[in-house]
Each structure stands twice: as structure tokens, then as C-alpha cells.
N, C-alpha and C. Protein backbone atom coordinates (compact mmCIF):
# COMPACT_ATOMS: atom_id res chain seq x y z
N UNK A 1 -33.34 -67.19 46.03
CA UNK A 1 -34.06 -66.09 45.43
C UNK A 1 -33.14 -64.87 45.35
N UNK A 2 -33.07 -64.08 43.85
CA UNK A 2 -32.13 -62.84 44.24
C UNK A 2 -32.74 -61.33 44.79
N UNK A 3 -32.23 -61.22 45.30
CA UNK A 3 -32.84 -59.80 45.74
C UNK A 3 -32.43 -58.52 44.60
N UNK A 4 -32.95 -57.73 45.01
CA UNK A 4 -33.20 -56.62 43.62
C UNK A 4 -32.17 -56.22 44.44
N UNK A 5 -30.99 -55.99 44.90
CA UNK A 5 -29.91 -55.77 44.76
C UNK A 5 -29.15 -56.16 43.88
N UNK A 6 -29.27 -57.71 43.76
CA UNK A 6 -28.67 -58.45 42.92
C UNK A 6 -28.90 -58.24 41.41
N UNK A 7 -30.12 -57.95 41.68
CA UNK A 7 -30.87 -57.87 39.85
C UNK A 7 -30.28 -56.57 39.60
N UNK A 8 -30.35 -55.43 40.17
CA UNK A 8 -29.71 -53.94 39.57
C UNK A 8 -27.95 -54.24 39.48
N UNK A 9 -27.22 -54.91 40.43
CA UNK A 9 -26.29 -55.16 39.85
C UNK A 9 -25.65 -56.33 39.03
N UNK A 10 -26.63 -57.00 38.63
CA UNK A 10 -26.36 -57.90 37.14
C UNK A 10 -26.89 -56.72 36.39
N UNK A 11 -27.71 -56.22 36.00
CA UNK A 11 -27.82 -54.65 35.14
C UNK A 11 -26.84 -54.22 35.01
N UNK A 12 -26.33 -53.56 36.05
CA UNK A 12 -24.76 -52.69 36.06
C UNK A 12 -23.71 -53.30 35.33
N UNK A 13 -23.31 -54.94 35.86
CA UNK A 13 -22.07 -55.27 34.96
C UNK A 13 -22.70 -55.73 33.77
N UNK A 14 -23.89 -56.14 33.06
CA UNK A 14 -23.88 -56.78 31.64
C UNK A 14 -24.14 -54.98 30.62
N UNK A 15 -24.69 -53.77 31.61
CA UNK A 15 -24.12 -52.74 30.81
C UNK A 15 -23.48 -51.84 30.43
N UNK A 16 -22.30 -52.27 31.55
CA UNK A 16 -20.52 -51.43 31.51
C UNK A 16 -19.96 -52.59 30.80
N UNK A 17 -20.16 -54.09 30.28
CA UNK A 17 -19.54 -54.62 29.52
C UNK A 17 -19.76 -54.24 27.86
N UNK A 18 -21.09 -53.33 27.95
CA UNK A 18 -21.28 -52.86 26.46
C UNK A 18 -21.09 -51.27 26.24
N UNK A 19 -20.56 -50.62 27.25
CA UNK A 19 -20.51 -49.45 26.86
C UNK A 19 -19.24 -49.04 26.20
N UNK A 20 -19.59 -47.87 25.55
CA UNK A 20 -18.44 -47.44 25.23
C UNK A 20 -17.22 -46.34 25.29
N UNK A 21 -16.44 -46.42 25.40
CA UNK A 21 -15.56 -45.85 26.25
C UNK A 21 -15.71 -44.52 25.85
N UNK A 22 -15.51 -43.39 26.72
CA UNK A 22 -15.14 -42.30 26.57
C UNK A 22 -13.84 -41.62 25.88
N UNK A 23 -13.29 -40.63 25.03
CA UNK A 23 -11.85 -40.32 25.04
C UNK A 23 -11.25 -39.55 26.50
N UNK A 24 -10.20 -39.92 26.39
CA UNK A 24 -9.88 -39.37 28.00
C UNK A 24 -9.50 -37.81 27.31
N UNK A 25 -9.66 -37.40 28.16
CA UNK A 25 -9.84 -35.83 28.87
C UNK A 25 -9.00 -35.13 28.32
N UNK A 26 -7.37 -35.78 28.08
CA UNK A 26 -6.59 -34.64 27.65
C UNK A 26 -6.74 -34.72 25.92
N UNK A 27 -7.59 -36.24 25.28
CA UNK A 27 -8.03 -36.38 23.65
C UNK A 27 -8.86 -35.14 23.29
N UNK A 28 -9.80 -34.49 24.58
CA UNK A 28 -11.08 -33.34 24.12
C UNK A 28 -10.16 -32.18 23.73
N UNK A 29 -11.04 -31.82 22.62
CA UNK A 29 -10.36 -30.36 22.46
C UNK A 29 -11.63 -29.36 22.89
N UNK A 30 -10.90 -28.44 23.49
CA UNK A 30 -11.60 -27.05 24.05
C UNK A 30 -12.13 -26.25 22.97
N UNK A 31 -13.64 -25.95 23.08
CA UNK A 31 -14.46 -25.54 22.04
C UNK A 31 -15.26 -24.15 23.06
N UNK A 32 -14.99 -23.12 22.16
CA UNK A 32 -15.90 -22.14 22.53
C UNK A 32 -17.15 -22.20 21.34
N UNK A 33 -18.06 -22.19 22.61
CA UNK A 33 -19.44 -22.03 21.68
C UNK A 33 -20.57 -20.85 22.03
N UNK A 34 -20.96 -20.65 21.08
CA UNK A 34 -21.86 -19.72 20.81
C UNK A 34 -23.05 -20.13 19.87
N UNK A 35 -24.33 -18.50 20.11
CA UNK A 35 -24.74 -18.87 18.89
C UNK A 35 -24.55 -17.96 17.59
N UNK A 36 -24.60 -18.56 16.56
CA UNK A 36 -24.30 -17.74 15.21
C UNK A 36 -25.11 -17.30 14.67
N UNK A 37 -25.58 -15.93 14.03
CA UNK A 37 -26.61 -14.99 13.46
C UNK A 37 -25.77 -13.86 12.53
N UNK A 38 -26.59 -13.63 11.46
CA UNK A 38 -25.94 -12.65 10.34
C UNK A 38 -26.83 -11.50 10.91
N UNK A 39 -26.07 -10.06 10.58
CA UNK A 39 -26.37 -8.49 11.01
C UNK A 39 -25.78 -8.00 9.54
N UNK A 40 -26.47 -7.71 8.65
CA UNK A 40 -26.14 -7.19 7.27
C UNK A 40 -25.33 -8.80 6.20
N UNK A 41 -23.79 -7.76 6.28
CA UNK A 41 -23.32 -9.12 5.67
C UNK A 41 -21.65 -9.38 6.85
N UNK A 42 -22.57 -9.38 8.12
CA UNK A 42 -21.48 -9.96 9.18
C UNK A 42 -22.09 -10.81 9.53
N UNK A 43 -20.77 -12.08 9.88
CA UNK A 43 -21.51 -13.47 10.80
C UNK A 43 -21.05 -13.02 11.99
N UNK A 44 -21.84 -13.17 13.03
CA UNK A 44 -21.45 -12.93 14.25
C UNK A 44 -21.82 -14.13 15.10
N UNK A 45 -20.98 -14.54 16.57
CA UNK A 45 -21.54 -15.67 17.40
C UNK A 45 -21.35 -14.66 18.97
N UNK A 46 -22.41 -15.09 19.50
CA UNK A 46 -22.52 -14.59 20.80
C UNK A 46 -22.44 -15.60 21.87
N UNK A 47 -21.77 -15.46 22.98
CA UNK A 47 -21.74 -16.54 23.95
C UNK A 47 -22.97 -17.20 24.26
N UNK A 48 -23.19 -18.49 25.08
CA UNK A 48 -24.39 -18.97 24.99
C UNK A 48 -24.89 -18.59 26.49
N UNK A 49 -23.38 -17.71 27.40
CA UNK A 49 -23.72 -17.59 28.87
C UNK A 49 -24.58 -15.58 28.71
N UNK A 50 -24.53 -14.87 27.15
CA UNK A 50 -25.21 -14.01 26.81
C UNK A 50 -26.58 -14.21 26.33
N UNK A 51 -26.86 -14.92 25.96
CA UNK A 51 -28.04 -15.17 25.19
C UNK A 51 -29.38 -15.69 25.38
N UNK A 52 -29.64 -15.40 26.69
CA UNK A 52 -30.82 -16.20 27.07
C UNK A 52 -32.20 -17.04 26.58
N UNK A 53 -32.31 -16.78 25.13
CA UNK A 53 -33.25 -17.62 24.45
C UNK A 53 -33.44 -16.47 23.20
N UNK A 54 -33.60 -17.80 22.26
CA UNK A 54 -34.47 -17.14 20.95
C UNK A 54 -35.49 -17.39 20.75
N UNK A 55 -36.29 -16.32 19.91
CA UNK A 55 -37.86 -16.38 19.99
C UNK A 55 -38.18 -15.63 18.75
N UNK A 56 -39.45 -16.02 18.52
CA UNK A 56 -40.02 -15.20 17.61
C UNK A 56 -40.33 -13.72 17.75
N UNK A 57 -40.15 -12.96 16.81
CA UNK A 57 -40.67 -11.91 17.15
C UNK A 57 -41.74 -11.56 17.80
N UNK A 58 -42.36 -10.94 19.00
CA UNK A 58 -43.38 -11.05 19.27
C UNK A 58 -43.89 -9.36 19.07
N UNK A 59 -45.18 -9.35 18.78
CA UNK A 59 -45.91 -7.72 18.44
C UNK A 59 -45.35 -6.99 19.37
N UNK A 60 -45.13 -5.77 18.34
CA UNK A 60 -44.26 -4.54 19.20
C UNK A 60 -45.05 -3.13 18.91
N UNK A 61 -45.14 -2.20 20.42
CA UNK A 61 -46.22 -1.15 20.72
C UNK A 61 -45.00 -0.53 20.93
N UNK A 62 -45.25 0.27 19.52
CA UNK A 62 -44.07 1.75 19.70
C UNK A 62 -44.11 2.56 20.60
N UNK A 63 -43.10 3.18 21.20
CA UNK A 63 -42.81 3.95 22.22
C UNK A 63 -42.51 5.31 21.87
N UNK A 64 -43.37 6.61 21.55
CA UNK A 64 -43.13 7.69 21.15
C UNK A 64 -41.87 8.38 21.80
N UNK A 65 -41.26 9.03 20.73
CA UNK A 65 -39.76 9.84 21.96
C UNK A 65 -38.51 8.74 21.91
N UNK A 66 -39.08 7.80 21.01
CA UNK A 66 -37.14 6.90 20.90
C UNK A 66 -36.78 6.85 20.13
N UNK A 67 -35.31 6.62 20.38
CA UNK A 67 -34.71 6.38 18.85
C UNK A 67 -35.14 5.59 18.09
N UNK A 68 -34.57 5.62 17.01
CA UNK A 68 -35.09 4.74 16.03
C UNK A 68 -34.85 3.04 16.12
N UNK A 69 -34.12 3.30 16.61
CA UNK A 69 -33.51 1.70 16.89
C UNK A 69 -33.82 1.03 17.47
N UNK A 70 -35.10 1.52 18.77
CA UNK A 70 -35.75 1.32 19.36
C UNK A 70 -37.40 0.68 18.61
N UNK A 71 -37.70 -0.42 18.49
CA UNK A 71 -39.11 -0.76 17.64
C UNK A 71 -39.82 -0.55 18.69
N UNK A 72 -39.78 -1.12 19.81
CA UNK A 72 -40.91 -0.52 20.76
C UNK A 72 -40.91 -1.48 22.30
N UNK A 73 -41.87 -2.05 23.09
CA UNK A 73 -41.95 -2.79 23.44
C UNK A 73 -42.72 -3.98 23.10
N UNK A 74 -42.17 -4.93 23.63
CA UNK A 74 -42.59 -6.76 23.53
C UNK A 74 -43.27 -7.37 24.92
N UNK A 75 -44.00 -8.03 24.56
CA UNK A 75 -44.82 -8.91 25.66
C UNK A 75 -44.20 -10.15 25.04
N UNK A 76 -43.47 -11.59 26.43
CA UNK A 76 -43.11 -12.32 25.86
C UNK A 76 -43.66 -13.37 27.49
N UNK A 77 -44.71 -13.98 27.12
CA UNK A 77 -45.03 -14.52 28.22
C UNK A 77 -44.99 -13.84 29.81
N UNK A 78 -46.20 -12.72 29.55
CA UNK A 78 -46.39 -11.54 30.74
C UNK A 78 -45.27 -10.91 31.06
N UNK A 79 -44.00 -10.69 30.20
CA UNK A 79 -42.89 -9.67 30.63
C UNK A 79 -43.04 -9.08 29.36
N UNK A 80 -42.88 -7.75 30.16
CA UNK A 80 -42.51 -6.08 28.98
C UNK A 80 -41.26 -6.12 28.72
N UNK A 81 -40.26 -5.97 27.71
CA UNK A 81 -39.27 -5.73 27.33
C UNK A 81 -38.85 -4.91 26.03
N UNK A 82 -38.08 -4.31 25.91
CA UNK A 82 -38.02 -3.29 24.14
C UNK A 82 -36.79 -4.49 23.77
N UNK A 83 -37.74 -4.35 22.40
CA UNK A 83 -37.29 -4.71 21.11
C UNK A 83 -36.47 -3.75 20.12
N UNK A 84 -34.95 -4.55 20.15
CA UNK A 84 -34.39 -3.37 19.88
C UNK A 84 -33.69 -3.67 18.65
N UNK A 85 -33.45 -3.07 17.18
CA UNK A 85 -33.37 -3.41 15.65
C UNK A 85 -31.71 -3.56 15.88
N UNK A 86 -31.13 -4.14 16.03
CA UNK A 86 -29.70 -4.16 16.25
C UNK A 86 -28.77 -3.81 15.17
N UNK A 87 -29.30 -4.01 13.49
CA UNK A 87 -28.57 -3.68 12.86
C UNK A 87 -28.97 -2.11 12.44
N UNK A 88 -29.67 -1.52 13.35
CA UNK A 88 -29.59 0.11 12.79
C UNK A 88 -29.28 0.84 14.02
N UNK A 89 -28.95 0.22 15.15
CA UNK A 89 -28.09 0.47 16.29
C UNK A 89 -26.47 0.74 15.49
N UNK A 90 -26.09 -0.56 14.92
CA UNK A 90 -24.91 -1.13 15.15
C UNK A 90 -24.60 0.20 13.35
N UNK A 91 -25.28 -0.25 12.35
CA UNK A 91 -25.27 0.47 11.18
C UNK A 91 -25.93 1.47 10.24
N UNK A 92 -27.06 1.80 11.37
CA UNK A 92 -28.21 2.73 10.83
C UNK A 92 -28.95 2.51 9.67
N UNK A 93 -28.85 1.27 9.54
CA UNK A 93 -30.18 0.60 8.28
C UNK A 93 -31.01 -0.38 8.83
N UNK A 94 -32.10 0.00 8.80
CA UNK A 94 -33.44 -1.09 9.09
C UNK A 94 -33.49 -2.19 8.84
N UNK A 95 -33.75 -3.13 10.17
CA UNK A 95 -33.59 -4.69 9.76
C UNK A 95 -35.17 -4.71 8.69
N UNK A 96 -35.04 -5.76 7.70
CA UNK A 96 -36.36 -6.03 6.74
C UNK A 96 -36.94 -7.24 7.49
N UNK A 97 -38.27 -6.54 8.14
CA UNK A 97 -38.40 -7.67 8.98
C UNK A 97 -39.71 -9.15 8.38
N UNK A 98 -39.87 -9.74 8.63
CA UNK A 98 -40.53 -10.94 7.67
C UNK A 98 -40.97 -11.94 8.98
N UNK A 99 -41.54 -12.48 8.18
CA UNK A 99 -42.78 -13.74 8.94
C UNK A 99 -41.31 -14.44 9.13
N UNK A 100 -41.95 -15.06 10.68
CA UNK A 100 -40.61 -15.98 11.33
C UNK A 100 -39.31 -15.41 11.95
N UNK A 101 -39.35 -14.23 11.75
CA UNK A 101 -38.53 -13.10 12.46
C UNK A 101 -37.75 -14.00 14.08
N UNK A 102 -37.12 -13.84 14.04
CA UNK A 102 -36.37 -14.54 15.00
C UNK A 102 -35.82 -13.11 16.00
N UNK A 103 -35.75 -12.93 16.79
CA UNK A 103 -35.00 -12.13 18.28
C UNK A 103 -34.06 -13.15 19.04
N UNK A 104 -33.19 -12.61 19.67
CA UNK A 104 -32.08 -12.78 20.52
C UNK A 104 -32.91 -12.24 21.90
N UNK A 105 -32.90 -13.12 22.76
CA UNK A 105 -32.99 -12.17 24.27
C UNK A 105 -31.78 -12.02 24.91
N UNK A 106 -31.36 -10.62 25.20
CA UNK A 106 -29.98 -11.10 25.92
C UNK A 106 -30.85 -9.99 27.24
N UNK A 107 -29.92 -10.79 28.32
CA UNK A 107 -30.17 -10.16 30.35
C UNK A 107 -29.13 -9.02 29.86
N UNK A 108 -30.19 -7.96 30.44
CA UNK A 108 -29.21 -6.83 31.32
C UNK A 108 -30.00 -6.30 32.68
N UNK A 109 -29.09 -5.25 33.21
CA UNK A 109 -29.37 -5.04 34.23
C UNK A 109 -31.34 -4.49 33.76
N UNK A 110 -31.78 -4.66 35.07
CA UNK A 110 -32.84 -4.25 34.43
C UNK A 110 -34.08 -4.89 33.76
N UNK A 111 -33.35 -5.65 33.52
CA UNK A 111 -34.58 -6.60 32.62
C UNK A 111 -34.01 -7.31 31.00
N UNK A 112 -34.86 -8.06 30.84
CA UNK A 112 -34.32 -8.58 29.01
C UNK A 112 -34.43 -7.74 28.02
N UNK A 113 -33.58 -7.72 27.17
CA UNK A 113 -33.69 -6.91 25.92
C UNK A 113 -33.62 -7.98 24.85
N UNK A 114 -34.63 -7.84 23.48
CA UNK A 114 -35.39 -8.40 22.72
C UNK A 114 -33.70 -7.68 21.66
N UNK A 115 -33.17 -8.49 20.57
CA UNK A 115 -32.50 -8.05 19.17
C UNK A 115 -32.84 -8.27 18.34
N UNK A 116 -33.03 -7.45 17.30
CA UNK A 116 -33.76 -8.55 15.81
C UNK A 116 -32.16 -8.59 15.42
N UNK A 117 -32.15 -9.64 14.29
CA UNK A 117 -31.19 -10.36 13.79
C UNK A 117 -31.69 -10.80 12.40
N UNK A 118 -30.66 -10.61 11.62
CA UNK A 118 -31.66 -11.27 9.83
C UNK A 118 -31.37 -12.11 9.52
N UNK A 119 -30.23 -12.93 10.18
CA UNK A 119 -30.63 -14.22 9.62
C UNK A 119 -29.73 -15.49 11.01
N UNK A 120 -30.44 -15.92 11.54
CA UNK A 120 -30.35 -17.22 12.70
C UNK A 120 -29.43 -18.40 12.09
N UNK A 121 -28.37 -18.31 12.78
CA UNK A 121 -27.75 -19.81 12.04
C UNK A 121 -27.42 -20.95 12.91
N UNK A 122 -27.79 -20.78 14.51
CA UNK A 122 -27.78 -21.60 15.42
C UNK A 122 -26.82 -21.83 16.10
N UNK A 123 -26.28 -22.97 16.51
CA UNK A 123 -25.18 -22.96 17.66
C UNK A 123 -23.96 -23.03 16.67
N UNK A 124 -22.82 -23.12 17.30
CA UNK A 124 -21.70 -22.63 16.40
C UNK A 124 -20.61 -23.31 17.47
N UNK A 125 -19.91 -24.10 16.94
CA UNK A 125 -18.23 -24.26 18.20
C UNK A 125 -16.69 -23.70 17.64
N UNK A 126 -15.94 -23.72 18.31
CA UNK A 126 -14.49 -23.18 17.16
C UNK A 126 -13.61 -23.71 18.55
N UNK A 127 -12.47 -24.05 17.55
CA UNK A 127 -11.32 -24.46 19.04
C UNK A 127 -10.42 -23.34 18.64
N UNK A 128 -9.25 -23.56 19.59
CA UNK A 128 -8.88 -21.89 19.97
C UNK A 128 -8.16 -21.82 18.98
N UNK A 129 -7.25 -22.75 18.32
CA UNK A 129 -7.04 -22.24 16.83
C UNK A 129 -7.39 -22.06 15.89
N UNK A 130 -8.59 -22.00 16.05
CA UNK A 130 -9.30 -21.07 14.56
C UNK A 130 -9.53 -19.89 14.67
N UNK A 131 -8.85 -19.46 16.37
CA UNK A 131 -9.06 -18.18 16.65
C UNK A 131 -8.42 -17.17 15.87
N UNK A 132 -8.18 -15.88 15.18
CA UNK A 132 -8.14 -15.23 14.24
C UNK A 132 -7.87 -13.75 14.93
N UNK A 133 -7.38 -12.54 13.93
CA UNK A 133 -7.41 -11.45 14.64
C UNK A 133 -8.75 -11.19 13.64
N UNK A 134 -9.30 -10.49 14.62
CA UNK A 134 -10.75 -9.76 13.76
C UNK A 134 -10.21 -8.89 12.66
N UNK A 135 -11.07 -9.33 11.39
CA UNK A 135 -10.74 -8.84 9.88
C UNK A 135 -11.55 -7.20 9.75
N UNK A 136 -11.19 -6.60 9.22
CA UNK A 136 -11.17 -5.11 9.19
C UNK A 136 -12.69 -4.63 9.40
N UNK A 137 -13.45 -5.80 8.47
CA UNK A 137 -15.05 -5.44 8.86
C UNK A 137 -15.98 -5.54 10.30
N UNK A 138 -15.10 -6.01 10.70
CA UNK A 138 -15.63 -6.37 12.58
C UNK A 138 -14.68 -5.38 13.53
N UNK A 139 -13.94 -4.38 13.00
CA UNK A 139 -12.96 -3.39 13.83
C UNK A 139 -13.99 -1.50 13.37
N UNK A 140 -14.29 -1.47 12.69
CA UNK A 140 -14.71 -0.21 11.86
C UNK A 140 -16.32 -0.57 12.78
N UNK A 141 -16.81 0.91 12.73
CA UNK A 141 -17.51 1.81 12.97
C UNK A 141 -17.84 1.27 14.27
N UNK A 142 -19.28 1.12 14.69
CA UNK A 142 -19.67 0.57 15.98
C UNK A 142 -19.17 -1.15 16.37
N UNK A 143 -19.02 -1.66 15.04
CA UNK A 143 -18.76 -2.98 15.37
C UNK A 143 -17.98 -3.40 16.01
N UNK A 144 -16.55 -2.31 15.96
CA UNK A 144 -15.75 -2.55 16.65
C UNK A 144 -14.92 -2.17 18.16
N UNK A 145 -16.08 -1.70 19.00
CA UNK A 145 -16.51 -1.42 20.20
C UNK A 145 -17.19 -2.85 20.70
N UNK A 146 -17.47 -3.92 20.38
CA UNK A 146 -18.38 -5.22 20.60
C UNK A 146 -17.86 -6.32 20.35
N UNK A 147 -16.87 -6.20 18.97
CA UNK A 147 -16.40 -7.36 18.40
C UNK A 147 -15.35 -7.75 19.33
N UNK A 148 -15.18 -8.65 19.82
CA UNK A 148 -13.77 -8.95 21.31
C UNK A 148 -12.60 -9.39 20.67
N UNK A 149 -13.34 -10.50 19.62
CA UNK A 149 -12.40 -11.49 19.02
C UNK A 149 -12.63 -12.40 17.71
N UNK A 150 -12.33 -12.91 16.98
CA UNK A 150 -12.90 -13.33 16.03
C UNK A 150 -12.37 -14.96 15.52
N UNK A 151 -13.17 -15.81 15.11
CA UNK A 151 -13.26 -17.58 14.78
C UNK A 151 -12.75 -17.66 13.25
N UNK A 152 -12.28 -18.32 12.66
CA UNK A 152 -12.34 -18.81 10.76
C UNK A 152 -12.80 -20.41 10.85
N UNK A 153 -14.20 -20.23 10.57
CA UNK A 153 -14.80 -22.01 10.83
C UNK A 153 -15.97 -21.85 9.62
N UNK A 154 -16.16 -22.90 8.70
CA UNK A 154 -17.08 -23.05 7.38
C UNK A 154 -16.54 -21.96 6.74
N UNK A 155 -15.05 -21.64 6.19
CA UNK A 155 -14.83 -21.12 5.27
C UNK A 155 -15.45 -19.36 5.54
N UNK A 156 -15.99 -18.99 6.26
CA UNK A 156 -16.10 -18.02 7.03
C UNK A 156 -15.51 -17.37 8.17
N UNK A 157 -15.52 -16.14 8.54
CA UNK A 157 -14.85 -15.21 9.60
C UNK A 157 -16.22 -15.07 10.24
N UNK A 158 -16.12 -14.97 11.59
CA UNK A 158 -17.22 -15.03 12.14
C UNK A 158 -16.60 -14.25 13.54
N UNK A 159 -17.12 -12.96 13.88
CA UNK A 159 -16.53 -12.30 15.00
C UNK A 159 -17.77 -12.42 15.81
N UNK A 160 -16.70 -12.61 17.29
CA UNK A 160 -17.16 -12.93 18.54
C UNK A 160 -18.35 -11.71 19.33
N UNK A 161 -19.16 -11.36 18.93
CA UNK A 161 -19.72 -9.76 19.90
C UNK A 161 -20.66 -9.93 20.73
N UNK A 162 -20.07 -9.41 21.66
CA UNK A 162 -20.11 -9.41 23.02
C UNK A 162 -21.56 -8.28 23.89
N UNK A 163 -22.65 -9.01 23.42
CA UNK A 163 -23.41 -8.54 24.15
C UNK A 163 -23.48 -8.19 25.78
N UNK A 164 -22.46 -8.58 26.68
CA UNK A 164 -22.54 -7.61 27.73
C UNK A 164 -21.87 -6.30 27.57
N UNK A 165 -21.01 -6.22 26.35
CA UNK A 165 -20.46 -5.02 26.35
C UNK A 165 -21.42 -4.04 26.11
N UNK A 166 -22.51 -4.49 25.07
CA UNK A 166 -23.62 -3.74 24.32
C UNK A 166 -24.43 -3.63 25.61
N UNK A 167 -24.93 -4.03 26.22
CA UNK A 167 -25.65 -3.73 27.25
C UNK A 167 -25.20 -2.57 28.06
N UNK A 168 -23.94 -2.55 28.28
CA UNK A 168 -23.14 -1.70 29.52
C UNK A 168 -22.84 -0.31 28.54
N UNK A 169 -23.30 -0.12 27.43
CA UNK A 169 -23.13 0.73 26.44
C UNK A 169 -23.78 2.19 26.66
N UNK A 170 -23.57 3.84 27.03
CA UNK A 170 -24.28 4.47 27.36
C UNK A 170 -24.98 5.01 26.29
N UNK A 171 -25.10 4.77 25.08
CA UNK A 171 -25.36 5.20 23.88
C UNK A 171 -26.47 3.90 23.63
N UNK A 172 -26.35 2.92 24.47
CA UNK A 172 -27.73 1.92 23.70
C UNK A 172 -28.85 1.67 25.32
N UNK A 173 -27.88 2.09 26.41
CA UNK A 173 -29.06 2.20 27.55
C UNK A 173 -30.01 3.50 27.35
N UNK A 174 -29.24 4.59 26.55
CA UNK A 174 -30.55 6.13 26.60
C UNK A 174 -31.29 5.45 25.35
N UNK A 175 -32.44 4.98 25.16
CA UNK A 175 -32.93 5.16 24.32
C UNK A 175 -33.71 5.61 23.91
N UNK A 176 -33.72 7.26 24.87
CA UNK A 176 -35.15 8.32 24.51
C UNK A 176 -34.19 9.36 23.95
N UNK A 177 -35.14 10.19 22.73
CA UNK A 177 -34.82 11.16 21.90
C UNK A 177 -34.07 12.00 22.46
């Protein structure tokens, strides 16, 4: 009689005789990944160790006395957090916001902060040679206080911005009048 020792390891060798091999370690190439979202007409990717989840927009109760950039606060499963328009932070024009509205949560000290974003393009990888010097539109005005570094992947430039920098920012932590 075999014992279920025996039976889990006839399992084991009839399914390492069908598997298939891995590439060894030094074949992988090193991929930074992020996720990718448009802010006007910039592609941007944010680390995935910044980004704690995307979500729908959820209803926002304006906060009298803030900037503008400020939409208000968010309830997102019993936590308060402000929802904050990132492209009139970053360029002083109003995101156009629409059914299906997508937010960025990124951690800061303090608690989560909610980003709108106009357009979600999902996860994103680049190996280090597609790494690039950031092209003139990711160096100019605020962008280029955030932008670290920049990718060339789908025929696109796609700069790296760095939401802990934006967080640690003293111009986006005041956000009363």
C-alpha cells in the first residue's frame, strides 16, 4: 500500500518532469515599473512603492478657505482625505472632470491624499536603457521640481514624478488661503 508520502511525491516528480524552465537570472532584464497616467498633454509614471491604489472618484465636500487646487474632502471606505486636482496644482488649469473619474491615492505623512488625473493608462515597465534625460516639457515650470527622470517606451517620453517629492512640498502641504 503507498502511503501519501509516496503519492505527493509521485506528484512532485511527474510535475517537475513537465515544467518549464525558468530563464536564469542573469537572462532577466531589470524593469522599473510604475503606473502611467496623462496630466494635460504629459505622460507621466509614478512608482508603484508611491501609489497606494486607484479609485474612483469618490463625492467631494468643499472646504471653504482653500486653494483652488484643493476640491475638497473624500470619504473612501470611512477615511477623510482631500482630493487634490493635480493638474491645476502642477499648471493652474482645471482637471474636466467626467463619469469614471479615476484618483491616484498616494501616503503622506498624515494620512492619504486623493489626485485627479485625466487620463489612467495603467502599469507601465522600462529597462534602464530607455532611460532618457527628461525632454524640456517635464523640466519647466512646476513639473520640473517632481520630474526625477524620464523613460522613451511606445514611441512616447514618459517622465518619472515623484510623488514623495510632491508630498514633502511646502507649497502643496499649506493648502489654506
Amino acid at each position: 500500500m503507498r502511503t501519501p508520502f509516496d503519492i505527493l511525491a509521485e506528484y512532485e516528480r511527474r510535475s517537475l518532469a513537465h515544467a518549464v524552465a525558468l530563464p536564469a537570472r542573469e537572462d532577466l532584464q531589470e524593469q522599473w515599473r510604475g503606473v502611467g497616467y496623462r496630466i494635460g498633454s504629459h505622460r507621466l509614471v509614478s512608482g508603484f512603492d508611491e501609489v497606494v491604489e486607484i479609485v474612483p472618484l469618490p463625492p467631494v465636500t468643499p472646504v471653504p478657505g482653500a486653494q483652488p487646487w484643493l476640491l475638497g474632502i473624500g470619504n473612501l471606505r470611512g477615511n477623510l482625505f482631500p482630493v487634490v486636482d493635480l493638474k491645476q496644482f502642477l499648471q493652474g488649469e482645471r482637471t474636466v472632470l467626467h463619469e469614471g473619474q479615476r484618483v491616484l491615492v498616494m501616503r503622506q505623512a498624515g494620512g492619504d491624499v486623493a489626485l485627479t488625473i485625466d487620463e489612467l493608462y495603467g502599469q507601465r515597465g522600462f529597462r534602464d536603457e530607455q532611460g532618457i534625460e527628461p525632454p524640456e516639457a517635464f523640466t519647466q515650470g512646476r513639473y520640473g521640481h517632481f520630474v526625477t527622470r524620464a523613460f522613451h517606451g511606445d514611441e512616447q517620453d514618459w517622465g518619472v514624478f515623484a510623488l514623495s517629492l510632491l508630498a514633502r512640498t511646502p507649497e502643496f502641504r499649506q493648502a489654506a488661503l
